[in-house]
Protein backbone atom coordinates (compact mmCIF):
# COMPACT_ATOMS: atom_id res chain seq x y z
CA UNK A 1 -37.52 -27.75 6.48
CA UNK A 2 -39.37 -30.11 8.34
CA UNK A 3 -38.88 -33.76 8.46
CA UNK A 4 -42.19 -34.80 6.62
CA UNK A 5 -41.05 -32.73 3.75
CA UNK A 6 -37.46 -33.46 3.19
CA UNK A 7 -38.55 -37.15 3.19
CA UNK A 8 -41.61 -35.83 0.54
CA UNK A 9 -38.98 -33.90 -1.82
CA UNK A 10 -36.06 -36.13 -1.02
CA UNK A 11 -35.19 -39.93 -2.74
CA UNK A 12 -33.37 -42.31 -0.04
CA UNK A 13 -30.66 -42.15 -2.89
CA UNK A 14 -29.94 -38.72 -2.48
CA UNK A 15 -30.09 -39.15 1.87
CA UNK A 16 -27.77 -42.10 1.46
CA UNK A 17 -25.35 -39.73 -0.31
CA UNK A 18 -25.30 -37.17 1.99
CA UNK A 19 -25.15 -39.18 4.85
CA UNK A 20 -22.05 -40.55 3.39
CA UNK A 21 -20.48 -36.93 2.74
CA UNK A 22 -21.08 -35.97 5.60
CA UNK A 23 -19.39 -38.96 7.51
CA UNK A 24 -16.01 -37.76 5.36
CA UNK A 25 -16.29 -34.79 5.44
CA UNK A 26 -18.32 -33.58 8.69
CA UNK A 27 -21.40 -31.99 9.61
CA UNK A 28 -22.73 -30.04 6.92
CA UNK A 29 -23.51 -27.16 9.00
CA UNK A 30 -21.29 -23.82 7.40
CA UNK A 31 -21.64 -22.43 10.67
CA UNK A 32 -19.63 -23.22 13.57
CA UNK A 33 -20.11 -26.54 14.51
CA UNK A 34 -21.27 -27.61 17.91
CA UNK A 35 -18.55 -29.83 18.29
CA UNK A 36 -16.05 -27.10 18.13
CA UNK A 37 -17.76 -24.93 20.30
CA UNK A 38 -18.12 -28.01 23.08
CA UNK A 39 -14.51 -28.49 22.35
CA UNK A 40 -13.73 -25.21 23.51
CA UNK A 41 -15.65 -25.36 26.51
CA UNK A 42 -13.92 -28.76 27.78
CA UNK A 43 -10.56 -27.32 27.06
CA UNK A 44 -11.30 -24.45 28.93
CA UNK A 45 -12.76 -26.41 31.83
CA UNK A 46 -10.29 -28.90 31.85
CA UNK A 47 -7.30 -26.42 31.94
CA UNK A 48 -9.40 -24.49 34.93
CA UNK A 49 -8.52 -27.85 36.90
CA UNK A 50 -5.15 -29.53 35.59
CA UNK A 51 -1.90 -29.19 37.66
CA UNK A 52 0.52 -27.27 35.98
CA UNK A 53 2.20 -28.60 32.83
CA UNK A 54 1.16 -28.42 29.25
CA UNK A 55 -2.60 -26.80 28.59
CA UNK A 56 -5.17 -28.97 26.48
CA UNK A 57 -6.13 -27.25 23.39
CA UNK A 58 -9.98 -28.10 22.19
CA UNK A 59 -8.77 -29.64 19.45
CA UNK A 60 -7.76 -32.64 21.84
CA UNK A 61 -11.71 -33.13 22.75
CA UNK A 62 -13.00 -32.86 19.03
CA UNK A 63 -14.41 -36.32 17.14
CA UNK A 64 -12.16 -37.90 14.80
CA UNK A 65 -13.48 -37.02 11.33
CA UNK A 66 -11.45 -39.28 9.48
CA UNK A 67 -13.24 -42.10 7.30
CA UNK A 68 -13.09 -44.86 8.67
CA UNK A 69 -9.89 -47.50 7.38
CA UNK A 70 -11.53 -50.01 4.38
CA UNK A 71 -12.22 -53.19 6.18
CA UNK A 72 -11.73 -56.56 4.73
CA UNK A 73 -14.22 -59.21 3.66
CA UNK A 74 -13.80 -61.17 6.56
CA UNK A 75 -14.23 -58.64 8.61
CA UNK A 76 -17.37 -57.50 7.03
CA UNK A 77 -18.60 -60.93 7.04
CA UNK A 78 -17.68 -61.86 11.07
CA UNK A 79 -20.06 -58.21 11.38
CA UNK A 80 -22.80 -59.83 8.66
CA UNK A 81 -22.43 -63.04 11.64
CA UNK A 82 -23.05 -60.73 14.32
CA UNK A 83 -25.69 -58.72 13.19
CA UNK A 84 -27.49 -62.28 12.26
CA UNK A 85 -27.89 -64.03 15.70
CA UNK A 86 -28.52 -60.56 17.37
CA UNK A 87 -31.39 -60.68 14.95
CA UNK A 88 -32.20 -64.74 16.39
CA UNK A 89 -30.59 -65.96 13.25
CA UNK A 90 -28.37 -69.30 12.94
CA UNK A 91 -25.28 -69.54 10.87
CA UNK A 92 -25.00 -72.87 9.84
CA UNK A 93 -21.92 -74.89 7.27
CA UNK A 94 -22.82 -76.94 4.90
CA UNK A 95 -20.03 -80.30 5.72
């Protein structure tokens, strides 16, 4: 489906939602992801040029899929910071 459409049939809810299921879970491809297919590929290549010893398997060269760990509040807020003077913003205290 093309982009205009998805966007015409599709609420930013519902994109939201997926975008978050998919960061758990994955792409949402069901066919064999291009991940695991590079991943095969750079074991293979790197095993073509190792020394001897134990082979890489392509699982060693796939993304991390995990969710991320929950961060804390003041960790969301020193990003909130951040974000806020790369924008040009000031954070100022009240004394």
């Amino acid at each position: 489906m093309p982009v205009r459409e998805l966007l015409a049939r599709t609420s930013s809810r519902e994109l939201a939602e997926w975008m978050a299921y998919e960061r758990l879970t994955g792409p949402l491809d069901g066919r064999l992801r291009g991940d695991v297919q590079a991943a095969i590929i750079a074991a293979t290549v790197a095993n073509a040029q190792r020394a001897k010893g134990s082979a890489l398997k392509p699982a060693d060269f796939l993304p991390d899929w995990e969710p991320p760990r929950p961060r804390t509040p003041e960790e969301i807020w020193q990003d909130v910071i951040r974000i806020n003077a790369a924008l040009g913003g000031e954070y100022r205290t009240t004394a």
